[in-house]
N, C-alpha and C. Protein backbone atom coordinates (compact mmCIF):
# COMPACT_ATOMS: atom_id res chain seq x y z
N UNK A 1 -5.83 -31.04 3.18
CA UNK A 1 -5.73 -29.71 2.62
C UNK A 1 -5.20 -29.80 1.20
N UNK A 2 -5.61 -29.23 0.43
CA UNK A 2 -4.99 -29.09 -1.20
C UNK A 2 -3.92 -28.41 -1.36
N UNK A 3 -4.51 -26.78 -0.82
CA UNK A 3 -3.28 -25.72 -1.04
C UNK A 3 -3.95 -24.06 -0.54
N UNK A 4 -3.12 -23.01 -0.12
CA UNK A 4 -3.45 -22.26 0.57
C UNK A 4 -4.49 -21.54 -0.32
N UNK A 5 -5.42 -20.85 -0.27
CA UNK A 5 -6.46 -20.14 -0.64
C UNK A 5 -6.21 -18.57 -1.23
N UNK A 6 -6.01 -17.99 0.29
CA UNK A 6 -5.63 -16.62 -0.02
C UNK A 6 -4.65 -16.20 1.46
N UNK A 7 -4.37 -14.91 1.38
CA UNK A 7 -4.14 -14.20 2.53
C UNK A 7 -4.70 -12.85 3.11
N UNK A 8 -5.10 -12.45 3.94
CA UNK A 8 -5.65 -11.65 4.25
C UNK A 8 -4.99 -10.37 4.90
N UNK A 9 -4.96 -8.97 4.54
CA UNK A 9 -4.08 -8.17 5.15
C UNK A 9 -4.58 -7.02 5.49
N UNK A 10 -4.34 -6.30 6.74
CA UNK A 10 -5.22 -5.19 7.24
C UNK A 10 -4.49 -3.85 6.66
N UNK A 11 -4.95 -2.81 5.59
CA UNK A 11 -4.54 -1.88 5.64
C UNK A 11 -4.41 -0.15 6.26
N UNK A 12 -4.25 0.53 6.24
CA UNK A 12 -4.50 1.72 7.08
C UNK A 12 -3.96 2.65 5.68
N UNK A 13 -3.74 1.47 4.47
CA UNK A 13 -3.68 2.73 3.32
C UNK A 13 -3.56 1.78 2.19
N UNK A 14 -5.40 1.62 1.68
CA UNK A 14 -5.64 0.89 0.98
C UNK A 14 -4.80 0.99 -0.35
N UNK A 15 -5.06 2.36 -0.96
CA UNK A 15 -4.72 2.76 -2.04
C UNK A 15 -3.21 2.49 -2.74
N UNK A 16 -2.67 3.05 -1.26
CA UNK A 16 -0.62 2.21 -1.61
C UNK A 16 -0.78 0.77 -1.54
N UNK A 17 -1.59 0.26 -1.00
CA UNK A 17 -1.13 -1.43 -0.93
C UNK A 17 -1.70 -1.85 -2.13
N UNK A 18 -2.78 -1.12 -2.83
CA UNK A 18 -2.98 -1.82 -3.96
C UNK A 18 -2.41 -1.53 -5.33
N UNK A 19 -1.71 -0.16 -5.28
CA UNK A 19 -0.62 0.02 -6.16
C UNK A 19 0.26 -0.60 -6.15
N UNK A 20 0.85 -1.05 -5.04
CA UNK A 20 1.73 -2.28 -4.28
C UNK A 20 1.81 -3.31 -4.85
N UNK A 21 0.43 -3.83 -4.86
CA UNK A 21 0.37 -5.17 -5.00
C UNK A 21 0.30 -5.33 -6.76
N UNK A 22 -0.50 -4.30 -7.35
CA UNK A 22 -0.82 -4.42 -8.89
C UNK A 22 0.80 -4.00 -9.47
N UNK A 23 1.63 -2.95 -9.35
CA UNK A 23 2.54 -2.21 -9.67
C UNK A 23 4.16 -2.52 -9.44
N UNK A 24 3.93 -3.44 -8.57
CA UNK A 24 5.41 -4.19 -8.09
C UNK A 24 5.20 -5.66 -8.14
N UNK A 25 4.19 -6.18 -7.42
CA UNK A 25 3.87 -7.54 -7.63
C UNK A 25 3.18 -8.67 -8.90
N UNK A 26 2.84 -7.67 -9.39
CA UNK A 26 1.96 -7.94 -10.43
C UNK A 26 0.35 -8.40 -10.35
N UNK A 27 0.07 -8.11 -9.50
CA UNK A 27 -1.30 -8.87 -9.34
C UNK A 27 -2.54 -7.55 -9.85
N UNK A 28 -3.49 -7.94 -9.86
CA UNK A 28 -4.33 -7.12 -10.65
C UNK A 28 -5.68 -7.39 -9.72
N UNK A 29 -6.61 -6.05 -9.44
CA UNK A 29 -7.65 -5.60 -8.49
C UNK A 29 -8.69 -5.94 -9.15
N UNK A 30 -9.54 -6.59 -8.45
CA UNK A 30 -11.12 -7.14 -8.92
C UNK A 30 -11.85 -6.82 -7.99
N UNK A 31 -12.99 -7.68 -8.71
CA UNK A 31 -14.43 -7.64 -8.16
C UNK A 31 -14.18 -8.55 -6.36
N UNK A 32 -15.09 -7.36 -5.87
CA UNK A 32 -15.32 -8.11 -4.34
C UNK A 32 -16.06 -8.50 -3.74
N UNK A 33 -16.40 -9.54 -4.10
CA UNK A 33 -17.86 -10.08 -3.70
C UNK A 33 -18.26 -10.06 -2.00
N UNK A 34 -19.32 -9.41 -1.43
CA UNK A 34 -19.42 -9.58 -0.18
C UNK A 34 -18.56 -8.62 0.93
N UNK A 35 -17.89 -7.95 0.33
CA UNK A 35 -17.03 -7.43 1.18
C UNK A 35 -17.40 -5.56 0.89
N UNK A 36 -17.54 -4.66 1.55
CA UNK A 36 -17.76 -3.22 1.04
C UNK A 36 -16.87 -2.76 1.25
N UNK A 37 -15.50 -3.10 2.30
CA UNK A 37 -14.20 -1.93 2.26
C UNK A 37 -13.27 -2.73 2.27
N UNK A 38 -12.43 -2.90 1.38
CA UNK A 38 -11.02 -3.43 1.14
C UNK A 38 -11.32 -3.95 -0.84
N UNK A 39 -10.27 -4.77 -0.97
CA UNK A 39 -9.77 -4.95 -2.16
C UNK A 39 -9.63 -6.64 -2.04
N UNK A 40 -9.66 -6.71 -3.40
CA UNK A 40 -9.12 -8.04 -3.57
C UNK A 40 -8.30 -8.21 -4.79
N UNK A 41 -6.70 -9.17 -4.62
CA UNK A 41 -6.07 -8.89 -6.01
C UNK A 41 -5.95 -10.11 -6.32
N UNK A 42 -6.23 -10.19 -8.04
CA UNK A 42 -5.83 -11.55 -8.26
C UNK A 42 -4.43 -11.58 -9.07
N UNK A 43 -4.04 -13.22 -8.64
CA UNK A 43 -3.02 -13.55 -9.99
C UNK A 43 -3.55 -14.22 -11.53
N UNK A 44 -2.79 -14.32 -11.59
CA UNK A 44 -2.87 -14.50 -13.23
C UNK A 44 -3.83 -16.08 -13.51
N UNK A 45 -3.66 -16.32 -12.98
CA UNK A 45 -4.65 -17.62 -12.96
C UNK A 45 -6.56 -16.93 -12.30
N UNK A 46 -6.55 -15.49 -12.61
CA UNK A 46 -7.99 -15.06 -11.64
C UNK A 46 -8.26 -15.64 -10.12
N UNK A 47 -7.05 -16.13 -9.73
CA UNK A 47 -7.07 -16.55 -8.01
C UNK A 47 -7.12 -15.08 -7.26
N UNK A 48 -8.29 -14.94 -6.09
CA UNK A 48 -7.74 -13.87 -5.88
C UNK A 48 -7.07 -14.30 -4.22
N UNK A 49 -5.84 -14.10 -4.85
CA UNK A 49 -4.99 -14.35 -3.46
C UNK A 49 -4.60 -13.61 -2.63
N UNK A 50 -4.57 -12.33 -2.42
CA UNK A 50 -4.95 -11.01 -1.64
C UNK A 50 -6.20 -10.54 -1.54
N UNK A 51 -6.39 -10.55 -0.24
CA UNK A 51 -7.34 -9.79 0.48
C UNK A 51 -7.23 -8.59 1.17
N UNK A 52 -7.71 -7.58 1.34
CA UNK A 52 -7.23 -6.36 2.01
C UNK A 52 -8.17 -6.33 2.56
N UNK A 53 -8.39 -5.30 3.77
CA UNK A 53 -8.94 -5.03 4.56
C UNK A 53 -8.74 -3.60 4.83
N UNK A 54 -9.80 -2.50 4.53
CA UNK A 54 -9.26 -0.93 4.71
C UNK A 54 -9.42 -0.47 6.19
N UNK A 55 -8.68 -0.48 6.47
CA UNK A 55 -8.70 0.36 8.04
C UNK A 55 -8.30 1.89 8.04
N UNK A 56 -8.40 2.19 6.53
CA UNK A 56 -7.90 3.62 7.08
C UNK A 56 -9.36 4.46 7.17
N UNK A 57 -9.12 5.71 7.85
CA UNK A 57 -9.96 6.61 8.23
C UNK A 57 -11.08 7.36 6.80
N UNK A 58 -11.98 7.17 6.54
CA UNK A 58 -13.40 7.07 7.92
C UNK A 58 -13.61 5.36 8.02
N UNK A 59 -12.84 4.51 7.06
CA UNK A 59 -13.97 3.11 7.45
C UNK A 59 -13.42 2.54 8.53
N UNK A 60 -12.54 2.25 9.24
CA UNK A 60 -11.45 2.08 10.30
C UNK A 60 -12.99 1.32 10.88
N UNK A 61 -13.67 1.83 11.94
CA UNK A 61 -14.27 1.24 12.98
C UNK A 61 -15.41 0.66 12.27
N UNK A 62 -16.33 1.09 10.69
CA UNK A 62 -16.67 0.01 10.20
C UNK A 62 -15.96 -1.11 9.84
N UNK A 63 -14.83 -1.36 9.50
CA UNK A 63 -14.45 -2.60 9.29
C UNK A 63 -14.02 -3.71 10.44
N UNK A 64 -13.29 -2.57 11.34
CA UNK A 64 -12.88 -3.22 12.33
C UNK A 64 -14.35 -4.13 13.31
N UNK A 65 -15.35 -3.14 12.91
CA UNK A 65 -17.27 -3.84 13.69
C UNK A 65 -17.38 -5.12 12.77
N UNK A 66 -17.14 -4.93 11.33
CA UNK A 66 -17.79 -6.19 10.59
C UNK A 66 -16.37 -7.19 10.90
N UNK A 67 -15.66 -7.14 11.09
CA UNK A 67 -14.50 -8.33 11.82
C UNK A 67 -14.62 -8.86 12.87
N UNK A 68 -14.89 -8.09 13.80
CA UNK A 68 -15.65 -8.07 15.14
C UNK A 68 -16.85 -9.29 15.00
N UNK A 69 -17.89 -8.99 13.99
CA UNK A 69 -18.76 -9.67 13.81
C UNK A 69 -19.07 -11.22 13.26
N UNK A 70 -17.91 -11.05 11.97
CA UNK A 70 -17.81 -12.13 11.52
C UNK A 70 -17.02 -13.36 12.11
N UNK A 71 -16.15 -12.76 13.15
CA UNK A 71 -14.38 -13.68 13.44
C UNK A 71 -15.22 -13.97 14.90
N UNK A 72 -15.48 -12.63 15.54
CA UNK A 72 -15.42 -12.75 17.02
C UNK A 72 -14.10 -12.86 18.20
N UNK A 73 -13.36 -13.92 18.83
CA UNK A 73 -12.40 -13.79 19.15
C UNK A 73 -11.49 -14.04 18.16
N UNK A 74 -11.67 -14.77 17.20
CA UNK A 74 -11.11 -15.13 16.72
C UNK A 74 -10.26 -14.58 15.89
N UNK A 75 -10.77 -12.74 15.24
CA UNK A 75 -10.31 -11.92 14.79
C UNK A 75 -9.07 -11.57 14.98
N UNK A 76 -8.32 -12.03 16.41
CA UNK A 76 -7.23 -12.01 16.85
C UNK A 76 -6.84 -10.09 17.06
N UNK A 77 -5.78 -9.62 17.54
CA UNK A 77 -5.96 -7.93 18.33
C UNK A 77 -6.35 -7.15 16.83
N UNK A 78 -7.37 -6.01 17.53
CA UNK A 78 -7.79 -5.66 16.80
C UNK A 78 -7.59 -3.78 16.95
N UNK A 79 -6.36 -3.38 17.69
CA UNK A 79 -5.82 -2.44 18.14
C UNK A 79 -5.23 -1.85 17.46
N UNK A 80 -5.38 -0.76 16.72
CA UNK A 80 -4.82 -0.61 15.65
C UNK A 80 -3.21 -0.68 15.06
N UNK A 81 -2.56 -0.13 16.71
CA UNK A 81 -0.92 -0.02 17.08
C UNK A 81 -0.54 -1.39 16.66
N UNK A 82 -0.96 -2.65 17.03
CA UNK A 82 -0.98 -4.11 17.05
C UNK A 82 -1.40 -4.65 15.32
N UNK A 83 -1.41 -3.76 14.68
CA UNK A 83 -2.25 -4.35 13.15
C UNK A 83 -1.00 -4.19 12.49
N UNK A 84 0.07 -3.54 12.45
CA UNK A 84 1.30 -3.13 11.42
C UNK A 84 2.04 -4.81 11.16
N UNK A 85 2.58 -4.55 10.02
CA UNK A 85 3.31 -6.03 9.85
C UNK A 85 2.50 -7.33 10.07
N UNK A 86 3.58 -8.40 10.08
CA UNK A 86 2.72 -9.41 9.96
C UNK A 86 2.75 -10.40 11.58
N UNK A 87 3.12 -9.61 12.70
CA UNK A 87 2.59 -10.16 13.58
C UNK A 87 3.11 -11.64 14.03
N UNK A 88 2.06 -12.64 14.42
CA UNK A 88 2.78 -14.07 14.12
C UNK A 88 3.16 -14.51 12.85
N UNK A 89 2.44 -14.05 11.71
CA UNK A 89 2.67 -14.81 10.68
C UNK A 89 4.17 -13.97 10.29
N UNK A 90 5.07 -14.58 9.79
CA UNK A 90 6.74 -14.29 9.78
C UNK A 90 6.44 -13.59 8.33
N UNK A 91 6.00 -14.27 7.20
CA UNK A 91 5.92 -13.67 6.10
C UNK A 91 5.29 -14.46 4.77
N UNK A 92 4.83 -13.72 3.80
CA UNK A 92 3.75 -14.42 2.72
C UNK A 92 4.83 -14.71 1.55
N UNK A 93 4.28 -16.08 1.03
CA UNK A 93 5.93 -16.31 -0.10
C UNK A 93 4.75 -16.68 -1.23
N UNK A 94 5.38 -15.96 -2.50
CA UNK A 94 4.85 -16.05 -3.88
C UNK A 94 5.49 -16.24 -5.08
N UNK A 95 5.04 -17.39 -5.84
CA UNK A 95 5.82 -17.68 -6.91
C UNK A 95 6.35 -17.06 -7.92
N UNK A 96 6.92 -16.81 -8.46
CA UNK A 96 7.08 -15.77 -9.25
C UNK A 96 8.13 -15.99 -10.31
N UNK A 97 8.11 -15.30 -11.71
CA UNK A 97 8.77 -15.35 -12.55
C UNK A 97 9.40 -13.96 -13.19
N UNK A 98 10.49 -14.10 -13.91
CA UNK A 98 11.27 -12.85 -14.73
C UNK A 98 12.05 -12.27 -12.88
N UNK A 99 12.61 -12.81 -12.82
CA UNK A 99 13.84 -12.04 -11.24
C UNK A 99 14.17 -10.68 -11.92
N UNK A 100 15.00 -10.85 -13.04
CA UNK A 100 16.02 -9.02 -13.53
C UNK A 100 14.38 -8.27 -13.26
N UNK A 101 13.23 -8.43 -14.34
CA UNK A 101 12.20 -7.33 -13.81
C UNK A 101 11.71 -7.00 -13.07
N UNK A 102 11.35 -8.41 -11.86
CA UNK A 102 11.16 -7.92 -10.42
C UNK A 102 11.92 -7.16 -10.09
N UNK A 103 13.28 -7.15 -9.65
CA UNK A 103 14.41 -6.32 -9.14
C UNK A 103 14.29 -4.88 -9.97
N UNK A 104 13.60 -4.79 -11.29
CA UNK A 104 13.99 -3.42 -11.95
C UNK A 104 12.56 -2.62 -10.87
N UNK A 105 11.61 -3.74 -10.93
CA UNK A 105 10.41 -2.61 -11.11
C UNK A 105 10.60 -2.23 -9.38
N UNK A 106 11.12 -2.72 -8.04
CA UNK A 106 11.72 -2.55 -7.02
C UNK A 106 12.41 -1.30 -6.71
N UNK A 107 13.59 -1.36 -7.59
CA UNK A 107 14.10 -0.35 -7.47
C UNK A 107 13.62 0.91 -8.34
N UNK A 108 12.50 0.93 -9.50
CA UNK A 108 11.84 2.13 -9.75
C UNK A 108 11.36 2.71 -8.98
N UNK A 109 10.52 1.29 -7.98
CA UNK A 109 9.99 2.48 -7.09
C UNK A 109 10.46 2.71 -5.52
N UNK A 110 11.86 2.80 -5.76
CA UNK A 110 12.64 2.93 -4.42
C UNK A 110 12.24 1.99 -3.57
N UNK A 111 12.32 0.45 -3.14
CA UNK A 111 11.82 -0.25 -2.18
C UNK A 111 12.84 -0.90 -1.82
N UNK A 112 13.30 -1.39 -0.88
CA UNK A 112 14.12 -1.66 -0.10
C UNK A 112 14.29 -3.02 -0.63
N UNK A 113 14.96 -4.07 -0.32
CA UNK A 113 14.74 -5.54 -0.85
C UNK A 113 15.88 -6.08 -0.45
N UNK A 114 16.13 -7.59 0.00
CA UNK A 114 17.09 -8.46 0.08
C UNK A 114 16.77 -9.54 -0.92
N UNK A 115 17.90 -10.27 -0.99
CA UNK A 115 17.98 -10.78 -2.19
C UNK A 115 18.55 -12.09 -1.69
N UNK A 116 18.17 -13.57 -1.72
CA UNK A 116 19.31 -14.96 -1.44
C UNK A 116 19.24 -15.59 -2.93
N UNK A 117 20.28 -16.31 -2.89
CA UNK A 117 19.87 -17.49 -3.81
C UNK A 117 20.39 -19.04 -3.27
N UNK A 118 19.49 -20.17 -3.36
CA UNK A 118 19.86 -20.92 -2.73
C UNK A 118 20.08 -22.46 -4.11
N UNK A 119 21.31 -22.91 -4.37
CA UNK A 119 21.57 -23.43 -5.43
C UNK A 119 20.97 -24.57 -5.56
N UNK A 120 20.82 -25.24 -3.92
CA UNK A 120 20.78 -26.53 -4.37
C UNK A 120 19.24 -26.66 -4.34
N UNK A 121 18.03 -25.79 -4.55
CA UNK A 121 16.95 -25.35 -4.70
C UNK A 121 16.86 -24.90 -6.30
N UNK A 122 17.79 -24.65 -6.74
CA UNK A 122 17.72 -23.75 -8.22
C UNK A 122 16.70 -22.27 -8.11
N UNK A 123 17.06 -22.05 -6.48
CA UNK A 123 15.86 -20.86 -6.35
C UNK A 123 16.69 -19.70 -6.00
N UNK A 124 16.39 -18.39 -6.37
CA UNK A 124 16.18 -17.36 -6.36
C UNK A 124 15.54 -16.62 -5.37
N UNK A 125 15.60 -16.15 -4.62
CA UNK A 125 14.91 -15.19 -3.30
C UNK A 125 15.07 -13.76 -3.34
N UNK A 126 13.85 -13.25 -3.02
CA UNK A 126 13.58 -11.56 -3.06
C UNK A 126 12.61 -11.56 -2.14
N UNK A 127 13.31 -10.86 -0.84
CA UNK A 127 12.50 -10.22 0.38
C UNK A 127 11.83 -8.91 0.07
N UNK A 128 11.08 -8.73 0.79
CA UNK A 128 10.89 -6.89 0.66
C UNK A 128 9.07 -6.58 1.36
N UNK A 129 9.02 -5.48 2.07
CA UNK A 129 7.82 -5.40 2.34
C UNK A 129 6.77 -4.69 1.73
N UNK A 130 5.42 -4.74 2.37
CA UNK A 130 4.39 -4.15 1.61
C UNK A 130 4.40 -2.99 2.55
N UNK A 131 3.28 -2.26 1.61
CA UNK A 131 2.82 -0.66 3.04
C UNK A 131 2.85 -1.16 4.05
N UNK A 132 1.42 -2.08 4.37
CA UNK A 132 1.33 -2.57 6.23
C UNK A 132 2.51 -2.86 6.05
N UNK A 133 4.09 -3.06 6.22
CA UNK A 133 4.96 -3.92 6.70
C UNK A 133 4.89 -5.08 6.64
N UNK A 134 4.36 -5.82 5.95
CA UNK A 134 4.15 -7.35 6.25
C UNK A 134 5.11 -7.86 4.75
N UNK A 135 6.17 -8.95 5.35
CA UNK A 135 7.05 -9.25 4.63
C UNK A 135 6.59 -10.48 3.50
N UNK A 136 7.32 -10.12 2.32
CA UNK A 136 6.74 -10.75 1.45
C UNK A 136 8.06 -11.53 1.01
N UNK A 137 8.10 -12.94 0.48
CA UNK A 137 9.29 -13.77 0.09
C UNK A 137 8.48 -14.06 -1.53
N UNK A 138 9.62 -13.85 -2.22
CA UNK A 138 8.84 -13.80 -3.93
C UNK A 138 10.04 -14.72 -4.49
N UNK A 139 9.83 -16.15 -4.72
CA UNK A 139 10.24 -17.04 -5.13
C UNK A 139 10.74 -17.31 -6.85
N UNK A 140 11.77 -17.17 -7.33
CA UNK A 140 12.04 -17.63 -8.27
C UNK A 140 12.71 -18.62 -8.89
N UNK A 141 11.95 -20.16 -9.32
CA UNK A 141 12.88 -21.19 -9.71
C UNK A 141 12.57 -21.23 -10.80
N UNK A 142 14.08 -22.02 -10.98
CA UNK A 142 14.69 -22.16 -12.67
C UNK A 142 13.69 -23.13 -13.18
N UNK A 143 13.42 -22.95 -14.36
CA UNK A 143 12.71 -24.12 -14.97
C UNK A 143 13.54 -25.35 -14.90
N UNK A 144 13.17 -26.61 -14.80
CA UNK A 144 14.14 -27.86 -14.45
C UNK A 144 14.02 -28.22 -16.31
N UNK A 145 15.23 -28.73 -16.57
CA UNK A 145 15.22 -29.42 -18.31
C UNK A 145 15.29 -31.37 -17.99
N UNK A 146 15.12 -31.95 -18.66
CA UNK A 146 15.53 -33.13 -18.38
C UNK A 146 15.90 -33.53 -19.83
């Protein structure tokens, strides 16, 4: 394996998760090749490392049919009660730089957040979730000098 690709996330409210993701996270909404309901955001490198998936109402049971189609069992529950948060996966961690502006643009827009720092890492930690609930870990290390 090289390195992770993307992540994929089911929404029930496309529109906040992608203000979400462009407006707090920094990532920015593109082109979606192949896909007709959800989003895709990239980082700054044009990776697009978010995937969305719109489940909210009317496309809900189209998307949930073309998942159905493409995954099969593999789609894993597809119940809507069962879609909130992130389920097995514990939480998505992203690299990230400037901590004071993360933390400003957080609390502009009222979001909840924990905060570690772990020294002998030279890292920086900021918890906090998205709309779906699915927890996000946003990594900040010090540049190393030698």
């Amino acid at each position: 394996m090289a390195r992770l690709e993307h992540c994929n996330i089911r929404s029930f409210d496309l529109a906040a998760t992608i203000r979400f993701y462009e407006d707090v996270i920094g990532l920015r909404a593109g082109s979606v090749p192949g896909m007709k309901r959800g989003a895709w955001l990239y980082d700054e490198s044009d990776v697009a490392v978010v995937h969305v998936i719109d489940l909210s109402s009317p496309n809900r049971e189209a998307s949930l049919a073309e998942m159905r189609g493409r995954l099969g069992e593999l789609a894993g529950p597809l119940a809507p009660d069962r879609m909130k948060g992130g389920g097995a996966v514990d939480h998505i961690a992203f690299r990230c730089t400037d901590y004071d502006a993360m933390i400003a643009r957080l609390e502009a827009h009222g979001l909840p957040y924990r905060t570690f720092d772990v020294p002998a890492y030279r890292l920086r930690q900021i918890f906090v979730n998205d709309p779906s609930d699915v927890t996000l870990e946003l990594n900040f290390r010090e540049e190393r000098t030698s």
